[in-house]
C-alpha atoms as a PDB file:
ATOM      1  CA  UNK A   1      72.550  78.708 117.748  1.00  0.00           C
ATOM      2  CA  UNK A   2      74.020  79.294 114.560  1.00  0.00           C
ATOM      3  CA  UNK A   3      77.710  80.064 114.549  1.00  0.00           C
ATOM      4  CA  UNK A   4      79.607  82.414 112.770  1.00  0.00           C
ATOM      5  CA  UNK A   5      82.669  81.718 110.237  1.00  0.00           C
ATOM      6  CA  UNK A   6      85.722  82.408 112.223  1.00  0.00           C
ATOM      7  CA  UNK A   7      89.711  81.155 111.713  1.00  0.00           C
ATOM      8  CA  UNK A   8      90.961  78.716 113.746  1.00  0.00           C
ATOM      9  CA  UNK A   9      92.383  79.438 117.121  1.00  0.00           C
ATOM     10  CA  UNK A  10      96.240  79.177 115.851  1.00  0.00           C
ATOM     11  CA  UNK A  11      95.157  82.334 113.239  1.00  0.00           C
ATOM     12  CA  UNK A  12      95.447  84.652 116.523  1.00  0.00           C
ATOM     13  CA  UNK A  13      99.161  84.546 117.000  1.00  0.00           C
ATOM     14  CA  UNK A  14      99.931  84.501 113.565  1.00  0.00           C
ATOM     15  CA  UNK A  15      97.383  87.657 113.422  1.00  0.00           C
ATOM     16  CA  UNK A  16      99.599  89.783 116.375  1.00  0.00           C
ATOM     17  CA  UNK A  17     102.642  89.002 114.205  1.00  0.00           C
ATOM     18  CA  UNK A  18     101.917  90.138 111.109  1.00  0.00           C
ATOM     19  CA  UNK A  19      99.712  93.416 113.194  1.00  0.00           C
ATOM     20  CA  UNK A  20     102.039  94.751 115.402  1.00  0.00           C
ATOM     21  CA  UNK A  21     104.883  95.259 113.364  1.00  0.00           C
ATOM     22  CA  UNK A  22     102.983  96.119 110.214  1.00  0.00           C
ATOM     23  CA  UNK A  23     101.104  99.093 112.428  1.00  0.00           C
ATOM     24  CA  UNK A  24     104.596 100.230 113.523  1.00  0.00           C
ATOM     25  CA  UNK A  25     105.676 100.109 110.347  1.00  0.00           C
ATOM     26  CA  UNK A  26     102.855 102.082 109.376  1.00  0.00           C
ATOM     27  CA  UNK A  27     102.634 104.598 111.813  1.00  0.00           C
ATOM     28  CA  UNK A  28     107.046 105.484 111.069  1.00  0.00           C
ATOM     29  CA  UNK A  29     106.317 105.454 107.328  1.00  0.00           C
ATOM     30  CA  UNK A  30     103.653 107.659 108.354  1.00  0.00           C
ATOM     31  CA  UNK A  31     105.007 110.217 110.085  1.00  0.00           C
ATOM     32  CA  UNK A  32     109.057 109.786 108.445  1.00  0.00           C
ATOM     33  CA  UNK A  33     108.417 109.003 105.030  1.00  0.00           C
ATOM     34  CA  UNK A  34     110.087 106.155 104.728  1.00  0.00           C
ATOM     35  CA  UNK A  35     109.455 104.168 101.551  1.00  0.00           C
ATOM     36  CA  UNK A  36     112.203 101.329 100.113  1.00  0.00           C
ATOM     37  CA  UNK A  37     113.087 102.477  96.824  1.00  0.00           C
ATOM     38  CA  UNK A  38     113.413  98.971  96.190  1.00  0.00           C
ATOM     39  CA  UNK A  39     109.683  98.790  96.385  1.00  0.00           C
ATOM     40  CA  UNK A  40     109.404 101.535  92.921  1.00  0.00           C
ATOM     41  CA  UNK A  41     106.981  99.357  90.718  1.00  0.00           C
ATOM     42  CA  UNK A  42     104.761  99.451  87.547  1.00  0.00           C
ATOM     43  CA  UNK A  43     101.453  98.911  88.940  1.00  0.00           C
ATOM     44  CA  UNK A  44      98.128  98.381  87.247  1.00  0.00           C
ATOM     45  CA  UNK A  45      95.495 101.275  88.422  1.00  0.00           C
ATOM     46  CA  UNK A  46      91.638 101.848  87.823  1.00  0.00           C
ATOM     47  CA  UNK A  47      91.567 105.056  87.326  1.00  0.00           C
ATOM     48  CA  UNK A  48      94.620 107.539  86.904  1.00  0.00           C
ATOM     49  CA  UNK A  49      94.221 111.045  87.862  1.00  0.00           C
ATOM     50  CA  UNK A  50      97.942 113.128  87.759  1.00  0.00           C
ATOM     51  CA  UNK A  51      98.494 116.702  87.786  1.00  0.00           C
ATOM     52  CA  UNK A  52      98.732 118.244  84.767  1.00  0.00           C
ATOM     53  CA  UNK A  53      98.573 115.035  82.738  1.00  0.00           C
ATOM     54  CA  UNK A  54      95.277 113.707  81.089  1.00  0.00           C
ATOM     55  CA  UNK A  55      92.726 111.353  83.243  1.00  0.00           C
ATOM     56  CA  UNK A  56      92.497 107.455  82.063  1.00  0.00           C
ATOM     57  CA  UNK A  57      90.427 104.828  83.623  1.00  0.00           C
ATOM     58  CA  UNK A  58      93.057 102.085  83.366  1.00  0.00           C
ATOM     59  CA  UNK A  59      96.534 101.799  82.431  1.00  0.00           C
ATOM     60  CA  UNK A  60      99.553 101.349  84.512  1.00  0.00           C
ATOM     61  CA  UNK A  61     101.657 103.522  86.746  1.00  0.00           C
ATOM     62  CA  UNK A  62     105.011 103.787  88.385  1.00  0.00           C
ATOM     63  CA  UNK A  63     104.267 103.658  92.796  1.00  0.00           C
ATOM     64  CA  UNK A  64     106.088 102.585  95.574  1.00  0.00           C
ATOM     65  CA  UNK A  65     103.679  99.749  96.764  1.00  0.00           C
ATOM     66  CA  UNK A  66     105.814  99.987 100.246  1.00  0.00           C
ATOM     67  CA  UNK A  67     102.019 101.806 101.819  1.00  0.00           C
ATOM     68  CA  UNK A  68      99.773  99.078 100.330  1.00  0.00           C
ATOM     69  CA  UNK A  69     101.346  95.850 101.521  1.00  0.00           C
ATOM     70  CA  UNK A  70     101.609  97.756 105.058  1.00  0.00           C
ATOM     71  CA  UNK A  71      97.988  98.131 104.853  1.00  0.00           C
ATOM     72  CA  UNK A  72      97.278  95.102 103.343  1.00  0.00           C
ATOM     73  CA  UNK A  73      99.302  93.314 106.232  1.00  0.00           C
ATOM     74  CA  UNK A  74      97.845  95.549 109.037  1.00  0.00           C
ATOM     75  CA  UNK A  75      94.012  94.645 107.882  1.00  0.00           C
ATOM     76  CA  UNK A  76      94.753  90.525 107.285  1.00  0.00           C
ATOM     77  CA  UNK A  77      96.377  90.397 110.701  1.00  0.00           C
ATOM     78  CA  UNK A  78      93.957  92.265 112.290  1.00  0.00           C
ATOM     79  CA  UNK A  79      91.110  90.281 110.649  1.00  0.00           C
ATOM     80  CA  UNK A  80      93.285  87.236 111.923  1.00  0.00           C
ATOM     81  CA  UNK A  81      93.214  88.541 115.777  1.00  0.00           C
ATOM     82  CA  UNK A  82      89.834  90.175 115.571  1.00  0.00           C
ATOM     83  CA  UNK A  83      88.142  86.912 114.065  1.00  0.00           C
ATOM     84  CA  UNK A  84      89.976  83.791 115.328  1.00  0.00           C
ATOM     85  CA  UNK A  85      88.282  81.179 116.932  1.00  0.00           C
ATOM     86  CA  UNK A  86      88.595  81.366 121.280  1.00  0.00           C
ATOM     87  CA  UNK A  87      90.083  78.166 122.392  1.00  0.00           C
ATOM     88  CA  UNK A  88      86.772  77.569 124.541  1.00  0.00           C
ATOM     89  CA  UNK A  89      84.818  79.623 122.032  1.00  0.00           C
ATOM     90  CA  UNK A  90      80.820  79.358 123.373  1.00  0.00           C
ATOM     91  CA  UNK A  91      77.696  81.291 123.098  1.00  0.00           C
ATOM     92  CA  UNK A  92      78.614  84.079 125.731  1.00  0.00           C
ATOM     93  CA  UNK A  93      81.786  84.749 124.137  1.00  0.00           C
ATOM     94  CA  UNK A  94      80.037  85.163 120.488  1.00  0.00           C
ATOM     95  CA  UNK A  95      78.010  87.536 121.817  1.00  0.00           C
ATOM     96  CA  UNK A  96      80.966  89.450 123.310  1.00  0.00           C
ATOM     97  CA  UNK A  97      82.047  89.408 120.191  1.00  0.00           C
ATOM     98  CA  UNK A  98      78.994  90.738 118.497  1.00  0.00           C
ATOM     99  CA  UNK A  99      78.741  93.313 121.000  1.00  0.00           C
ATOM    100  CA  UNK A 100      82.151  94.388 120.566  1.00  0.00           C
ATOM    101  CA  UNK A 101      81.821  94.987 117.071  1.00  0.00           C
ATOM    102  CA  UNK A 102      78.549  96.984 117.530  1.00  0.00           C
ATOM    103  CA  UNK A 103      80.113  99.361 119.941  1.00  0.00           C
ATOM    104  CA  UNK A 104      83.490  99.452 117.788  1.00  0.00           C
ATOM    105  CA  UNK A 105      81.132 100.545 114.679  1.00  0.00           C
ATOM    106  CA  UNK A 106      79.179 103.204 117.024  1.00  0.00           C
ATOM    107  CA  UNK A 107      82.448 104.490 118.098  1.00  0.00           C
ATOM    108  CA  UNK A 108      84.170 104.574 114.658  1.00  0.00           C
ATOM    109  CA  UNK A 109      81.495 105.974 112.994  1.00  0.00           C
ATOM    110  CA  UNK A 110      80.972 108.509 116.380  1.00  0.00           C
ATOM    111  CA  UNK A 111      84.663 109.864 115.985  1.00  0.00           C
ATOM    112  CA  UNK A 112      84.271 110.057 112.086  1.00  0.00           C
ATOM    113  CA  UNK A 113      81.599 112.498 112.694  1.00  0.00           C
ATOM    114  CA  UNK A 114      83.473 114.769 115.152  1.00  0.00           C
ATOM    115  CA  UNK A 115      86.052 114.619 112.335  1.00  0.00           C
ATOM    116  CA  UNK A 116      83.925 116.046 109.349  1.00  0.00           C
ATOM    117  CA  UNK A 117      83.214 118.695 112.198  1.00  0.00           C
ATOM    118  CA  UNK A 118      85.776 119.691 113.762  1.00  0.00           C
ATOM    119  CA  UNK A 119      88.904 118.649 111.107  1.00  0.00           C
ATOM    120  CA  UNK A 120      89.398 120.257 108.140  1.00  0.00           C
ATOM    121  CA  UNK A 121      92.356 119.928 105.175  1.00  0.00           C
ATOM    122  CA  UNK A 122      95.073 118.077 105.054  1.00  0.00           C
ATOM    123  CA  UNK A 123      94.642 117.410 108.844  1.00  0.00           C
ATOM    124  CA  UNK A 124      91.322 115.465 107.641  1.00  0.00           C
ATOM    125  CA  UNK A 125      93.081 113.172 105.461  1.00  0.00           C
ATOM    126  CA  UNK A 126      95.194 111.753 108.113  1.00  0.00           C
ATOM    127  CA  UNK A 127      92.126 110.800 109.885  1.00  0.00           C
ATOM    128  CA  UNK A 128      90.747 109.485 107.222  1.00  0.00           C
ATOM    129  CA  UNK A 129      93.675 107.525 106.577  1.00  0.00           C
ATOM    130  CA  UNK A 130      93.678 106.281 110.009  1.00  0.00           C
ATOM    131  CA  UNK A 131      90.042 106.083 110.064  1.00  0.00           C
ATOM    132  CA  UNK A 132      90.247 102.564 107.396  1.00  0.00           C
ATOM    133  CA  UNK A 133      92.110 100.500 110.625  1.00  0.00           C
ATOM    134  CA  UNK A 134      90.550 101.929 113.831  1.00  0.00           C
ATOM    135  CA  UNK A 135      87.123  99.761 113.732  1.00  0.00           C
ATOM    136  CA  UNK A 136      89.474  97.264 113.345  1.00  0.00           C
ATOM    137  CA  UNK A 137      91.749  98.386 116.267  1.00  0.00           C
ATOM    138  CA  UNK A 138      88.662  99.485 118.598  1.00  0.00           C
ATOM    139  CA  UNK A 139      86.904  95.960 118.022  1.00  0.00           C
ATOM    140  CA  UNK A 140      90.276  93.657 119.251  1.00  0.00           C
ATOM    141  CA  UNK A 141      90.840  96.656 122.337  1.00  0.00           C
ATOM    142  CA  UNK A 142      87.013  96.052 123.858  1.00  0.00           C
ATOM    143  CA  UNK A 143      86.581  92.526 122.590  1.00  0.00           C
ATOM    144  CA  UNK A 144      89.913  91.887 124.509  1.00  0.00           C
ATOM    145  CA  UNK A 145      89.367  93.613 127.189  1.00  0.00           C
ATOM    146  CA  UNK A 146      86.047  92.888 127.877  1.00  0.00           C
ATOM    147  CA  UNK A 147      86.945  89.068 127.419  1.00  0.00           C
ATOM    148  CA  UNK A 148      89.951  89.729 130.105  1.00  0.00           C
ATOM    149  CA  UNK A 149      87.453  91.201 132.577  1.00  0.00           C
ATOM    150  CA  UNK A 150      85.180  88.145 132.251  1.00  0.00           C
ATOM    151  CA  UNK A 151      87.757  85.459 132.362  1.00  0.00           C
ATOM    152  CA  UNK A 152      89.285  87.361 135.728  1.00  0.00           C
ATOM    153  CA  UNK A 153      85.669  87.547 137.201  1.00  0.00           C
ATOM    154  CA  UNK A 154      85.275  83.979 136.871  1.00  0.00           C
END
């Protein structure tokens, strides 16, 4: 069978410490507004839209990067727990895997449809913005799980 590229086994730990507190992180920024001030950079950007100001395609503007290196960390440790190598990694558990990842893209994609129906405004870019981590977050909860409820049954 041919196997799939995954990190080695130590990548997992390192993956739940950079995750966990990066999503906290996240989710007080979030919902405080926290952002270090310390963090106030010139930053390079594709295209530059402002209010009241004329549109450019590349230049550079002034941003707390605080929200992009806690996304940044929350999606490289989550691709670090999600894709790590089992220590007695074998067929049955890479096809847990794939079907994990099926049923977290059915779901993600399910709940982003009851979104564009049901939530509307600003409401809708919170799920959005949440929406860019949870096929990430619903793959490692049924892999996990799923994984848990084998190894028990064994």
């Amino acid at each position: 069978m041919n196997s799939i590229n995954l990190f080695p086994t130590r990548f997992k730990k390192i993956g739940w410490m950079i995750f966990v507190p990066a999503s906290i992180l996240g989710i007080f920024s979030l919902f405080s507004g926290y952002e270090p001030a310390a963090l106030v950079l010139n930053v390079p950007s594709f295209f530059i839209d402002e209010l009241f100001k004329t549109s450019k395609f590349f230049g550079f503007v002034e941003n707390n990067i605080f929200n992009e290196l806690i996304g940044i960390l929350i999606i490289v440790g989550g691709l670090f727990v999600a894709f790590s190598r089992e220590t007695d990694e074998d067929e049955f558990i890479s096809k847990l895997r794939l079907d994990s990842l099926v049923w977290a893209t059915y779901v993600n994609y399910g709940v982003l449809v009851i979104s564009f129906l049901l939530v509307h405004d600003i409401a809708f870019y919170y799920v959005m913005l949440f929406n860019m981590f949870t096929i990430l977050l619903f793959f490692i909860m049924r892999f996990n799980v799923r994984l848990h409820q084998f190894r028990k049954s064994v």
